[in-house]
N, C-alpha and C. Protein backbone atom coordinates (compact mmCIF):
# COMPACT_ATOMS: atom_id res chain seq x y z
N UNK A 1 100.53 106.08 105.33
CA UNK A 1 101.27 107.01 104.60
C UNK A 1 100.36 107.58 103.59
N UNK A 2 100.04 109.25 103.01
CA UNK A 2 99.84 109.87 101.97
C UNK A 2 100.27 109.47 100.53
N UNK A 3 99.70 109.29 99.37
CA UNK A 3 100.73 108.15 98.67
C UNK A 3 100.57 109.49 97.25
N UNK A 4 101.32 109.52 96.96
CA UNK A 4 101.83 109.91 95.54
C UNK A 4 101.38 109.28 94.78
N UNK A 5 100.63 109.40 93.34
CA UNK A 5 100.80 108.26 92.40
C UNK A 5 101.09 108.65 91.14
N UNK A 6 101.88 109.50 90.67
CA UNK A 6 102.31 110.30 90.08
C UNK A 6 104.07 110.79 89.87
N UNK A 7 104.37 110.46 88.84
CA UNK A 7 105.90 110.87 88.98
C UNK A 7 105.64 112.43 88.33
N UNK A 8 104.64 112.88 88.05
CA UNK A 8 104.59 114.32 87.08
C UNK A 8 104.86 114.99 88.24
N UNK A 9 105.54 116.31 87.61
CA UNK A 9 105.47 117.70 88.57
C UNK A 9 103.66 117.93 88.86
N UNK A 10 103.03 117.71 88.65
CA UNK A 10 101.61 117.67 89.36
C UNK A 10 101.46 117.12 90.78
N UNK A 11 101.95 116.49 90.63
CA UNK A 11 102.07 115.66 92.30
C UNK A 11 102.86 115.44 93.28
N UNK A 12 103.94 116.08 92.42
CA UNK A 12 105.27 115.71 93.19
C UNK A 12 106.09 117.11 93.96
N UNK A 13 106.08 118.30 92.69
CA UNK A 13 106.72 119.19 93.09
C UNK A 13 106.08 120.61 94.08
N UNK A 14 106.84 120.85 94.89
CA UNK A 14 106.11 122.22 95.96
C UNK A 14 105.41 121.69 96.75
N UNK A 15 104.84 122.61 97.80
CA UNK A 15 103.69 122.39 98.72
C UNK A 15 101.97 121.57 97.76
N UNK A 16 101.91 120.54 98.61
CA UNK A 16 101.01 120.45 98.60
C UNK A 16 99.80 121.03 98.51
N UNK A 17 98.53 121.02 98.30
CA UNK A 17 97.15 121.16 98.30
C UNK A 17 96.45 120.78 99.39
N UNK A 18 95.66 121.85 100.13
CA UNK A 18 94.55 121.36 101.39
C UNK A 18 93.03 120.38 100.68
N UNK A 19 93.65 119.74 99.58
CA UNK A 19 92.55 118.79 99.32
C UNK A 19 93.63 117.63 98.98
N UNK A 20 92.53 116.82 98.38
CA UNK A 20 93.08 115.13 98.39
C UNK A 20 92.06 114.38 97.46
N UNK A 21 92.82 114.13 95.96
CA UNK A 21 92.24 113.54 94.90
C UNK A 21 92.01 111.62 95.92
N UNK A 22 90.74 111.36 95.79
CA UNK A 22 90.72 110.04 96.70
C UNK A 22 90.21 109.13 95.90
N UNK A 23 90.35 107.97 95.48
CA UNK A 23 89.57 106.84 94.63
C UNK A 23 89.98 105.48 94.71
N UNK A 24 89.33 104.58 94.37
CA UNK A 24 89.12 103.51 95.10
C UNK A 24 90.13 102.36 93.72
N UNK A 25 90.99 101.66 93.71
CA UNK A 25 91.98 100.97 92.68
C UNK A 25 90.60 100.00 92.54
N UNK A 26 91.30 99.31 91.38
CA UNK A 26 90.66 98.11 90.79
C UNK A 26 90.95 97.05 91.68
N UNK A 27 92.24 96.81 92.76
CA UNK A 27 92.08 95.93 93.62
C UNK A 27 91.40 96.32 95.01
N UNK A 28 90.74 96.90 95.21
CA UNK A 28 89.73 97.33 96.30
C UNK A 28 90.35 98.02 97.07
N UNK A 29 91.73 98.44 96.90
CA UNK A 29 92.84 99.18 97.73
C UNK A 29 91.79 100.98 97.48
N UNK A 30 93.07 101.74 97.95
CA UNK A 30 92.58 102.99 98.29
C UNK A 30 93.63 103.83 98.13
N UNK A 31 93.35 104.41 97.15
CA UNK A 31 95.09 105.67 96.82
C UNK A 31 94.55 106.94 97.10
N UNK A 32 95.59 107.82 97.56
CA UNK A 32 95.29 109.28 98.17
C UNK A 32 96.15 109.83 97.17
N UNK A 33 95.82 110.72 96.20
CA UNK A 33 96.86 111.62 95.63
C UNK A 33 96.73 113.05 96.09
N UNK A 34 97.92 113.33 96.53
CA UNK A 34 97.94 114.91 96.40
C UNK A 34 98.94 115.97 95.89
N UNK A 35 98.13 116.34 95.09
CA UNK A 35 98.55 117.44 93.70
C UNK A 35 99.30 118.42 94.26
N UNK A 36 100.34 119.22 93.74
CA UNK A 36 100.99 120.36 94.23
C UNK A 36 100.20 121.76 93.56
N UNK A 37 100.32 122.38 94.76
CA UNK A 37 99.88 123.66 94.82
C UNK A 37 100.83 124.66 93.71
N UNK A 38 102.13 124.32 93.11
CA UNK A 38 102.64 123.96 92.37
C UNK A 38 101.89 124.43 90.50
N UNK A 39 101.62 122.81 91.05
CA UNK A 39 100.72 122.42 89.24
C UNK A 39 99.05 123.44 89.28
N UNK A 40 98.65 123.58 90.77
CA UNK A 40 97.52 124.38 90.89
C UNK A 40 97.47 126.10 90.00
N UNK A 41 98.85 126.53 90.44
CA UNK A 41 99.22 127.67 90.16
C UNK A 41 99.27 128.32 88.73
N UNK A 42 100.16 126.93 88.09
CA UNK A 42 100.34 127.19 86.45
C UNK A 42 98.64 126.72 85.60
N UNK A 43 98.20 126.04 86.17
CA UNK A 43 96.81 125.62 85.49
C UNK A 43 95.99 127.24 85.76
N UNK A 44 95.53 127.33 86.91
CA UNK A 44 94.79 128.91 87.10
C UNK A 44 95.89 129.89 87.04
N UNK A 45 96.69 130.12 86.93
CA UNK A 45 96.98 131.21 86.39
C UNK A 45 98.07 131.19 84.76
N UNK A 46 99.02 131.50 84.30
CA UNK A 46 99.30 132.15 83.11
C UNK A 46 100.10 130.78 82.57
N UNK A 47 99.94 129.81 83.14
CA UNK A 47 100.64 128.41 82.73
C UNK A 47 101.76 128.85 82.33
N UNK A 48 102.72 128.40 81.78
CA UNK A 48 104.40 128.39 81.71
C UNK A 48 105.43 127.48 82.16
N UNK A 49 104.15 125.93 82.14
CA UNK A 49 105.41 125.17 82.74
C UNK A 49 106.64 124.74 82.14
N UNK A 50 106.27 124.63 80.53
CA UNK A 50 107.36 124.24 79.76
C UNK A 50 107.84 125.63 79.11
N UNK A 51 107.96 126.66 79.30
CA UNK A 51 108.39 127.40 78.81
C UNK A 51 109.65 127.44 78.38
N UNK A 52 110.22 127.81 77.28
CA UNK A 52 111.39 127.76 76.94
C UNK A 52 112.25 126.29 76.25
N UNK A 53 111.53 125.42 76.12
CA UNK A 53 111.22 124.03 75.72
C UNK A 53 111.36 123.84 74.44
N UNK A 54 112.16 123.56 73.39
CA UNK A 54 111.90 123.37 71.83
C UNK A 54 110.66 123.36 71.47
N UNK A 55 110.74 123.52 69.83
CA UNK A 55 109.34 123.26 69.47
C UNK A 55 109.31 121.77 69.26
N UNK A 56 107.82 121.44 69.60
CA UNK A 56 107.38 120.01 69.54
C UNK A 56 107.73 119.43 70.83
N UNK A 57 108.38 120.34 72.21
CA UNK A 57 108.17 119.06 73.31
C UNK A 57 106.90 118.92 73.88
N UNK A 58 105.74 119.86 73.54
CA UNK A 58 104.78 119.36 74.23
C UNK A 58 103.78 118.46 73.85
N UNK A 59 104.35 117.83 72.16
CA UNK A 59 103.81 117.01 71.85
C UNK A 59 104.11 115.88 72.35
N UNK A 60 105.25 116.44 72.65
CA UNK A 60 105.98 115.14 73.44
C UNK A 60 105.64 114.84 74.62
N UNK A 61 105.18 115.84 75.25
CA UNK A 61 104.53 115.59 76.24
C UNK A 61 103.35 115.00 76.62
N UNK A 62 102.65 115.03 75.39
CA UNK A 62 101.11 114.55 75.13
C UNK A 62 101.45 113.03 75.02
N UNK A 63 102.08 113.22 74.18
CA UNK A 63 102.42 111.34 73.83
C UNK A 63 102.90 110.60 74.56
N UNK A 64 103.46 111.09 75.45
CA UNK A 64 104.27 110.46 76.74
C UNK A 64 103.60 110.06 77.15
N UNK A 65 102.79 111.38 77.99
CA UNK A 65 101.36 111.24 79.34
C UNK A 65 100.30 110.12 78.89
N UNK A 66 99.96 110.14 77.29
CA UNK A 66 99.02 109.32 76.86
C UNK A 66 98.96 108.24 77.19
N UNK A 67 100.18 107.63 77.20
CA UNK A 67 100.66 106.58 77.44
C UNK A 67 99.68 105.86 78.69
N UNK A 68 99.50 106.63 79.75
CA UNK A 68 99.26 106.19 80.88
C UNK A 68 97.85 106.68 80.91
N UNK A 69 96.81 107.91 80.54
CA UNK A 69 95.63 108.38 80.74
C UNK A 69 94.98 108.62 79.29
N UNK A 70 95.38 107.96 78.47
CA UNK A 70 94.77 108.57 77.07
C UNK A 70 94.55 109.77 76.57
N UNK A 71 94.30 110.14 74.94
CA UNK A 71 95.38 111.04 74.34
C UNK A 71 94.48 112.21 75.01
N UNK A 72 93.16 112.35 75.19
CA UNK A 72 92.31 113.46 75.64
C UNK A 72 92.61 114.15 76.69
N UNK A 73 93.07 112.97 77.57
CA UNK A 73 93.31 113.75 79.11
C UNK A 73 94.63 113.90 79.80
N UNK A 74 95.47 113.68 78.41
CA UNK A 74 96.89 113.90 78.06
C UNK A 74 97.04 115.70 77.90
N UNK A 75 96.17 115.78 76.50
CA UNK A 75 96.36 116.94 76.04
C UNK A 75 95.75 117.75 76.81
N UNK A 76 94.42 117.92 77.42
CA UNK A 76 94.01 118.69 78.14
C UNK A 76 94.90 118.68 79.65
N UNK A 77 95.36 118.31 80.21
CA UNK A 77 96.24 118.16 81.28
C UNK A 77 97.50 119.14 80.90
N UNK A 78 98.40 119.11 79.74
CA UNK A 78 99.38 119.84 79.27
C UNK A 78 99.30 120.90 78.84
N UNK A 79 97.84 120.92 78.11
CA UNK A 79 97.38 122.65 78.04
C UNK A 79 97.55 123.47 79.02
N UNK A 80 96.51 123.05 79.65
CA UNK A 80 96.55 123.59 81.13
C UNK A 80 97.95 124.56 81.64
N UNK A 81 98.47 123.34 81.72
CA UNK A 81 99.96 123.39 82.36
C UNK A 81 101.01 124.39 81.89
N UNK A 82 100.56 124.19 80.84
CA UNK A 82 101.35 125.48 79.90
C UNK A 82 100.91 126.61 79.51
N UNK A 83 99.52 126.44 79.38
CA UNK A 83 98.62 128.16 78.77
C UNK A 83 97.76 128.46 80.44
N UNK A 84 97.33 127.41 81.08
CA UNK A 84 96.99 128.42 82.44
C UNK A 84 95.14 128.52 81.68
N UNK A 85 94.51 129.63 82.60
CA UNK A 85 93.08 130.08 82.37
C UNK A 85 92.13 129.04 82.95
N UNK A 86 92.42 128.15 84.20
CA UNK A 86 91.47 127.45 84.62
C UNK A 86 90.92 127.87 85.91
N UNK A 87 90.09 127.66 85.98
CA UNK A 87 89.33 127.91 87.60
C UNK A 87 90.01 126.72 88.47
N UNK A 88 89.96 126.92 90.04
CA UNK A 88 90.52 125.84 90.57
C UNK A 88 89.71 124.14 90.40
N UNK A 89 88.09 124.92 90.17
CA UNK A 89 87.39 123.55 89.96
C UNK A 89 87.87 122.96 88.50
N UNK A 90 88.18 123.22 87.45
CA UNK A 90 88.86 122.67 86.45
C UNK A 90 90.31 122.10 86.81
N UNK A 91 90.84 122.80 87.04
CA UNK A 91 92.20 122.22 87.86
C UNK A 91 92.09 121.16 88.37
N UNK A 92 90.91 120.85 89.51
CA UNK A 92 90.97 119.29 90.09
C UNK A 92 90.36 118.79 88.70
N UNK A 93 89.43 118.91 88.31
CA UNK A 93 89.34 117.66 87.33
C UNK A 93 90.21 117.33 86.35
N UNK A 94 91.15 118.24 85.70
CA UNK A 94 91.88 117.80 84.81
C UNK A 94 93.20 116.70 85.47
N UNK A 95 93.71 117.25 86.73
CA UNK A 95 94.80 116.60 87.82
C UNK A 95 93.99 115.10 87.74
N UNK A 96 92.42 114.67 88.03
CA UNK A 96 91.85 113.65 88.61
C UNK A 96 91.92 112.75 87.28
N UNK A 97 91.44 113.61 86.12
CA UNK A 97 91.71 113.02 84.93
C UNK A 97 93.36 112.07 84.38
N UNK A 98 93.76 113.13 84.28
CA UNK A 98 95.11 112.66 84.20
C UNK A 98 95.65 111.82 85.27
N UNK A 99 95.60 111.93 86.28
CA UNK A 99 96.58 111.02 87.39
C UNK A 99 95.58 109.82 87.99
N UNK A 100 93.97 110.06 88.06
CA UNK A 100 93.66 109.20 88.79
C UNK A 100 92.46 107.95 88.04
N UNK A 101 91.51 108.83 87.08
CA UNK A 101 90.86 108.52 86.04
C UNK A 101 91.28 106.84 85.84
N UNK A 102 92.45 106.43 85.44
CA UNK A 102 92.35 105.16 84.72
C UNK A 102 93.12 104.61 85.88
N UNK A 103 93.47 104.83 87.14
CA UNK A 103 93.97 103.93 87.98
C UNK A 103 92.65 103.45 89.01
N UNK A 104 91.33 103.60 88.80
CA UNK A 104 90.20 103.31 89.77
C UNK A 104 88.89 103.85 89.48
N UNK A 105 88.15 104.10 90.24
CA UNK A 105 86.61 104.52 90.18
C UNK A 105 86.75 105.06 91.69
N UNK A 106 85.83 105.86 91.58
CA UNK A 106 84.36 106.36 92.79
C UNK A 106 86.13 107.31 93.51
N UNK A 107 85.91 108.54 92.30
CA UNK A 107 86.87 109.04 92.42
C UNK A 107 86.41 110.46 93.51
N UNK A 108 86.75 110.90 94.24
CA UNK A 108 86.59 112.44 94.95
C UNK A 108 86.93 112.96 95.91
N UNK A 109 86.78 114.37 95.74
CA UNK A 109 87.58 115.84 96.35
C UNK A 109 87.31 115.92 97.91
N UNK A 110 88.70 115.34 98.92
CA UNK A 110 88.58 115.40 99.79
C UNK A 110 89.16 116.62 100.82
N UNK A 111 88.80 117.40 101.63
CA UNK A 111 89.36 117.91 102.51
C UNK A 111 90.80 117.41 103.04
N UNK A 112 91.69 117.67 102.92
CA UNK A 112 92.94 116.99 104.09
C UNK A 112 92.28 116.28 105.32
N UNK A 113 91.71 117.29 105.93
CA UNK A 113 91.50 116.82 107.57
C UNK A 113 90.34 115.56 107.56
N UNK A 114 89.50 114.98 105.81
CA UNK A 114 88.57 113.71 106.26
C UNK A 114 89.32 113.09 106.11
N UNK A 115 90.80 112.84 105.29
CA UNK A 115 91.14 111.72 105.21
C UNK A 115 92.01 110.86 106.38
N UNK A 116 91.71 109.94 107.17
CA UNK A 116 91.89 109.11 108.37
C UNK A 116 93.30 109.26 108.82
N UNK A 117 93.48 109.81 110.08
CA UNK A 117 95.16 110.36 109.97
C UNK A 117 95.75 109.00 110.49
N UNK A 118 95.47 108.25 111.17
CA UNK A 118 96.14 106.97 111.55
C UNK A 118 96.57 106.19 110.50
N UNK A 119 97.59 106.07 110.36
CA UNK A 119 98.13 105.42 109.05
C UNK A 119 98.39 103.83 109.59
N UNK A 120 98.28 102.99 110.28
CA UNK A 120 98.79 102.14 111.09
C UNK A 120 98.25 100.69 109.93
N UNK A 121 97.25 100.96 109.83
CA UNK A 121 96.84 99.95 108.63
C UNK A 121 96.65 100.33 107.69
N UNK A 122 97.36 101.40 107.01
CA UNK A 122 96.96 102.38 105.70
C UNK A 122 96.97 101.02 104.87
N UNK A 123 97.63 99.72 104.47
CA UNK A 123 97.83 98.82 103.72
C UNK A 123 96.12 97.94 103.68
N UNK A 124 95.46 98.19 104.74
CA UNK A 124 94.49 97.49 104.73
C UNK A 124 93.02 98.37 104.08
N UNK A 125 93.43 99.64 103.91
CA UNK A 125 92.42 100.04 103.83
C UNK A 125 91.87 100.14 102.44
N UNK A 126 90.31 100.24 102.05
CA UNK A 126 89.21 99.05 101.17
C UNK A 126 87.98 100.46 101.62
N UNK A 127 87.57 100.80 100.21
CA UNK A 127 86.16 101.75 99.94
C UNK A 127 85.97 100.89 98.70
N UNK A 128 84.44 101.28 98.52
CA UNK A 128 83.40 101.29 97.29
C UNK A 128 83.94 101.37 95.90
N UNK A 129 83.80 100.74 95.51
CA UNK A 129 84.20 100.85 94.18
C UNK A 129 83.22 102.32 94.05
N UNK A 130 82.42 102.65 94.03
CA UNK A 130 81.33 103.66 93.54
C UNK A 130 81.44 104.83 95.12
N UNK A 131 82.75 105.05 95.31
CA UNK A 131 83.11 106.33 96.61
C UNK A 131 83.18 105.77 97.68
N UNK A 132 82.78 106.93 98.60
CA UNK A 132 82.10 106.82 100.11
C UNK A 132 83.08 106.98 101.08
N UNK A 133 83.64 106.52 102.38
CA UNK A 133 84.07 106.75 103.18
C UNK A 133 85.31 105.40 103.28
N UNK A 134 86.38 105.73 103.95
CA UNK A 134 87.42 104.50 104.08
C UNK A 134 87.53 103.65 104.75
N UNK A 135 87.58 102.21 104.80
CA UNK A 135 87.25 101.09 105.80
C UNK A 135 88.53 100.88 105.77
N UNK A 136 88.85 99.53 106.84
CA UNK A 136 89.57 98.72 107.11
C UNK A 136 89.38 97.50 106.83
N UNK A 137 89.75 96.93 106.08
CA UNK A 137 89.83 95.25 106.15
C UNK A 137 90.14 94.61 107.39
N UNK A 138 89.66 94.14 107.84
CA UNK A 138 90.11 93.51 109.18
C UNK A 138 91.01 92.02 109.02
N UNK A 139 91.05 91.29 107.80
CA UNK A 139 91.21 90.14 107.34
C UNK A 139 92.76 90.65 106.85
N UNK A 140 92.92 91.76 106.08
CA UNK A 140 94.03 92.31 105.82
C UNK A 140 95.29 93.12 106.61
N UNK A 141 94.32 93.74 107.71
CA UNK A 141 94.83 94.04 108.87
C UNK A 141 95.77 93.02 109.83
N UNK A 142 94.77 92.26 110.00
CA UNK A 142 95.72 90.98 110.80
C UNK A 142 96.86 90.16 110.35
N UNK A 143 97.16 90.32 109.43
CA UNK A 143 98.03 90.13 108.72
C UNK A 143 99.36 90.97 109.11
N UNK A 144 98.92 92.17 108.98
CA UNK A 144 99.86 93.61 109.18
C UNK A 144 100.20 94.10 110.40
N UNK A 145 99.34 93.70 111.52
CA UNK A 145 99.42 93.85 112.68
C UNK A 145 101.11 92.33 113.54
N UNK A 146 100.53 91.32 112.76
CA UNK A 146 101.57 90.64 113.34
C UNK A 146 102.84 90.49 112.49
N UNK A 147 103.16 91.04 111.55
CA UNK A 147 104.20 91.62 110.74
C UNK A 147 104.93 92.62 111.50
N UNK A 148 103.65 93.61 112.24
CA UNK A 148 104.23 94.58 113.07
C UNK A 148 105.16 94.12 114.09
N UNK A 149 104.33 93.37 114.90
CA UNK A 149 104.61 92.83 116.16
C UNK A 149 106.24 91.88 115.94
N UNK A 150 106.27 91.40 115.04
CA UNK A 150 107.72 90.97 114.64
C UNK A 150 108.58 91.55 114.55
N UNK A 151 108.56 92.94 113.83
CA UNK A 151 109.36 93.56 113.33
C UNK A 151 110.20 94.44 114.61
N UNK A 152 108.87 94.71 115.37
CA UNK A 152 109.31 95.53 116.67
C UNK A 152 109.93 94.71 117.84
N UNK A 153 109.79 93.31 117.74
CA UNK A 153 110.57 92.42 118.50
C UNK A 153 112.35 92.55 117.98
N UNK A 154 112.05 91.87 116.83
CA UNK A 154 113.24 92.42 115.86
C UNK A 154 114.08 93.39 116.32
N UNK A 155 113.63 94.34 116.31
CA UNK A 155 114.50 95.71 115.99
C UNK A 155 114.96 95.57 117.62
N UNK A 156 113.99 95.30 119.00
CA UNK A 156 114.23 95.19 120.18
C UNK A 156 115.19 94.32 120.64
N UNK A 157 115.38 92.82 119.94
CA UNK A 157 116.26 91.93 120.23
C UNK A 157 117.57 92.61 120.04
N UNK A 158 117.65 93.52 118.45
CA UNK A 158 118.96 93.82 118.26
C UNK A 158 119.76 94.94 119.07
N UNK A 159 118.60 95.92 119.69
CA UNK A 159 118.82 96.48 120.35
C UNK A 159 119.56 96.29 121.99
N UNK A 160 119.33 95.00 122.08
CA UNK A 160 119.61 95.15 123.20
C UNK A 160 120.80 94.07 123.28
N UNK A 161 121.35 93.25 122.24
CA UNK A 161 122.25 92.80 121.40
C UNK A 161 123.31 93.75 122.00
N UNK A 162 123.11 94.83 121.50
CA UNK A 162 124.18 95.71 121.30
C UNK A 162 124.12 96.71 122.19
N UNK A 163 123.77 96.03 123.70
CA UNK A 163 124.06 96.64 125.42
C UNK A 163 124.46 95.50 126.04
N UNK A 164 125.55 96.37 126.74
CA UNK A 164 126.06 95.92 127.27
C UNK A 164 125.67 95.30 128.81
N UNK A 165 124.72 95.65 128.80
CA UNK A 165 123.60 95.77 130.37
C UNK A 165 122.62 94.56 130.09
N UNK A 166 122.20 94.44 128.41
CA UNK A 166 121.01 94.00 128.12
C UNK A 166 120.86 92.54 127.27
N UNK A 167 122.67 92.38 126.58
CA UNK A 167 122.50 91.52 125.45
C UNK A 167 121.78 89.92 126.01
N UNK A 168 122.32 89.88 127.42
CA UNK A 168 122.17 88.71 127.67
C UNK A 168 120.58 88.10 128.19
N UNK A 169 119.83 89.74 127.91
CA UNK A 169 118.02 89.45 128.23
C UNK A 169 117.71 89.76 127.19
N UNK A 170 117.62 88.79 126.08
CA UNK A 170 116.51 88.43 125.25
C UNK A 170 115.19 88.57 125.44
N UNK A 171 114.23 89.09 124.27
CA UNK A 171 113.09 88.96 124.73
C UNK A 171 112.60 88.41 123.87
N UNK A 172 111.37 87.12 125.05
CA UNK A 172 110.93 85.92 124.12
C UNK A 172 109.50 85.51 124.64
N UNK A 173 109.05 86.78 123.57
CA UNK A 173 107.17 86.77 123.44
C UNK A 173 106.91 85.24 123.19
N UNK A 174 105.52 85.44 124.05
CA UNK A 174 104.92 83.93 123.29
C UNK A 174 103.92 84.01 122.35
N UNK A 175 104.66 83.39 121.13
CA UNK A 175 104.66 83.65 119.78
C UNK A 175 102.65 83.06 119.61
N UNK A 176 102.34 82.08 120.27
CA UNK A 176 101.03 81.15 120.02
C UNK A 176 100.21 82.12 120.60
N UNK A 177 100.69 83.04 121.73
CA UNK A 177 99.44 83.61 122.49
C UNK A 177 99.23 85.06 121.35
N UNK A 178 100.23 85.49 121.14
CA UNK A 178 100.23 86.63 119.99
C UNK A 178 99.01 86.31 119.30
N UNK A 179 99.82 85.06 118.18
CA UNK A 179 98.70 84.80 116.96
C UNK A 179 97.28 84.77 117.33
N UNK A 180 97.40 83.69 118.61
CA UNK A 180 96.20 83.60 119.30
C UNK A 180 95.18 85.30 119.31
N UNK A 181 95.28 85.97 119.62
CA UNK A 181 95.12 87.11 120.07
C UNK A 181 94.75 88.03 118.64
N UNK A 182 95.57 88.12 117.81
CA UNK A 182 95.40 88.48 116.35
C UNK A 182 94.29 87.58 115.76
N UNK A 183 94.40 86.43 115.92
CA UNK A 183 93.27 86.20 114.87
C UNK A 183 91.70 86.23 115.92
N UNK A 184 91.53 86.25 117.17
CA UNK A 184 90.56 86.32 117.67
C UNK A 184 89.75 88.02 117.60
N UNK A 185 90.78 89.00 117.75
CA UNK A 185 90.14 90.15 117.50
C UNK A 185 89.21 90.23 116.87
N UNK A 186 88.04 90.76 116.77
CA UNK A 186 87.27 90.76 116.13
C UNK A 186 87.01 92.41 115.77
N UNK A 187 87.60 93.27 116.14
CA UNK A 187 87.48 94.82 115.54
C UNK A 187 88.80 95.60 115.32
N UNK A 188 88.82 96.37 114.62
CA UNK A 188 89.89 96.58 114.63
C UNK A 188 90.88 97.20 115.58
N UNK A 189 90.41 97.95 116.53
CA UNK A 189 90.60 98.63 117.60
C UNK A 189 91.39 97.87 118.79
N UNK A 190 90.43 96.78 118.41
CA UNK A 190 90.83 95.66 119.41
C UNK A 190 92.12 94.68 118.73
N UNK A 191 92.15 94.69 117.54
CA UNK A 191 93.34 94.26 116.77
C UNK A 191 95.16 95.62 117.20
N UNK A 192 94.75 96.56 117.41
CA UNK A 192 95.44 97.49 117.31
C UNK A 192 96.00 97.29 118.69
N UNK A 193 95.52 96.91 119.54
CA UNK A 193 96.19 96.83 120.80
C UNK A 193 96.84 95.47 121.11
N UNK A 194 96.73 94.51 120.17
CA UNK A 194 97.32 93.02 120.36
C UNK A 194 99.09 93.34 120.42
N UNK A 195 99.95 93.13 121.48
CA UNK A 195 101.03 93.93 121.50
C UNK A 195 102.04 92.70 122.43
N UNK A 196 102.98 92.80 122.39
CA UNK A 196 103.43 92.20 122.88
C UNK A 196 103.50 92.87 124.57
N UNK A 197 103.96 92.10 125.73
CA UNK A 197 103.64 92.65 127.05
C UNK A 197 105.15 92.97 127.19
N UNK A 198 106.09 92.59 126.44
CA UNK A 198 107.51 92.92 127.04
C UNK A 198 107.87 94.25 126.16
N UNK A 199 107.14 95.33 125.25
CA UNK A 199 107.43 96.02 124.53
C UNK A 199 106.20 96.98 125.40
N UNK A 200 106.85 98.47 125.28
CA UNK A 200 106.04 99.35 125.10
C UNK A 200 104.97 99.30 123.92
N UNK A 201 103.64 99.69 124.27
CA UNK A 201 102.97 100.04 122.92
C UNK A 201 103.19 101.01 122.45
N UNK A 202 102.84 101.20 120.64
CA UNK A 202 103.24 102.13 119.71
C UNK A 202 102.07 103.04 120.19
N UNK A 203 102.08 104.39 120.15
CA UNK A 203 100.88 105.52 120.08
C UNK A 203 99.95 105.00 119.18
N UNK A 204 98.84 105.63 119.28
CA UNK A 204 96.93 105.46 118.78
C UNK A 204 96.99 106.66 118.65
N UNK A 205 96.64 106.95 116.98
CA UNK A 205 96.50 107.83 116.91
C UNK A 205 94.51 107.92 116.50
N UNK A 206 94.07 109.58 117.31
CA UNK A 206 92.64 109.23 117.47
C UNK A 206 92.84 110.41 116.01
């Protein structure tokens, strides 16, 4: 999944952005933010987000935001937002500042189309503290893979629970050869296909 990390109208509201604020958490995880085209608009052009707003809410706004990115990249973030006059390259840094700055390191401006469209182990995935490209944990993966494999038994048992053709064929993977199979993988690829034989497999996405 694409992850939000942001409750601000920066991230949340309108179409999206064909880029992708990317940086690496303090737990070796990997967050994707993407900014609305939205918050892009009012920063480069005539800002006006709070328009019409009492006086003093955008102090309020400063003090709020501070809360979470400190008072600098509070205020410069709300300027923006409200007076406008940035180039789009200011725009990402102030968005990266504010939303991503104090949640990680080895922070940067990705294309949509590098970031890995297979979401299947999005939970496992682990970059550089200092950037670079997105891995997989494989140790974390296997974990997630037979979580999978449960869940889709699960949902299959109940399914067929509730036929009238079917309730009375249970299906009853063998649970040892599974695990077996999960923890022997040794790539991930090869983790991705560990499946049960009485279930269709889920799509691969390339």
């Amino acid at each position: 999944m694409l992850m939000t990390i942001s409750p601000s109208s920066a991230c949340r509201s309108g179409a999206t952005m064909p880029k992708r604020i990317v940086f690496t958490r303090h737990d070796g995880g990997v967050s994707v933010c993407a900014p609305s085209l939205t918050a892009l608009r009012f920063m480069t052009g005539g800002g006006g987000r709070w328009d019409g707003f009492p006086r003093g809410f955008l102090d309020r706004q400063i003090t709020k935001q501070a809360e979470e990115c400190g008072e600098r990249n509070a205020h410069r973030f709300v300027m923006a937002m409200q007076f406008g006059g940035c180039t789009d390259a200011e725009a990402y840094e102030l968005m990266r500042d504010r939303f991503c700055a104090h949640m990680g390191s080895g922070i940067e401006l990705w294309d949509v189309a590098d970031v890995p469209p297979d979401r299947w182990f999005r939970d496992a995935w682990v970059r550089s503290h200092n950037g670079g490209p997105i891995d997989v944990s494989l140790a974390k993966a296997r974990g997630i893979q037979f979580r999978k494999i449960k869940k889709a038994v699960a949902v299959e048992r109940d399914r067929r629970a509730a036929d009238i053709e079917l309730f009375d064929k249970p299906i009853e993977p063998d649970w040892n050869v599974l695990r077996d199979a999960v923890r022997r993988a040794d790539a991930v690829a090869k983790l991705r296909h560990v499946w049960p034989i009485e279930l269709m497999p889920p799509p691969v996405v390339d």
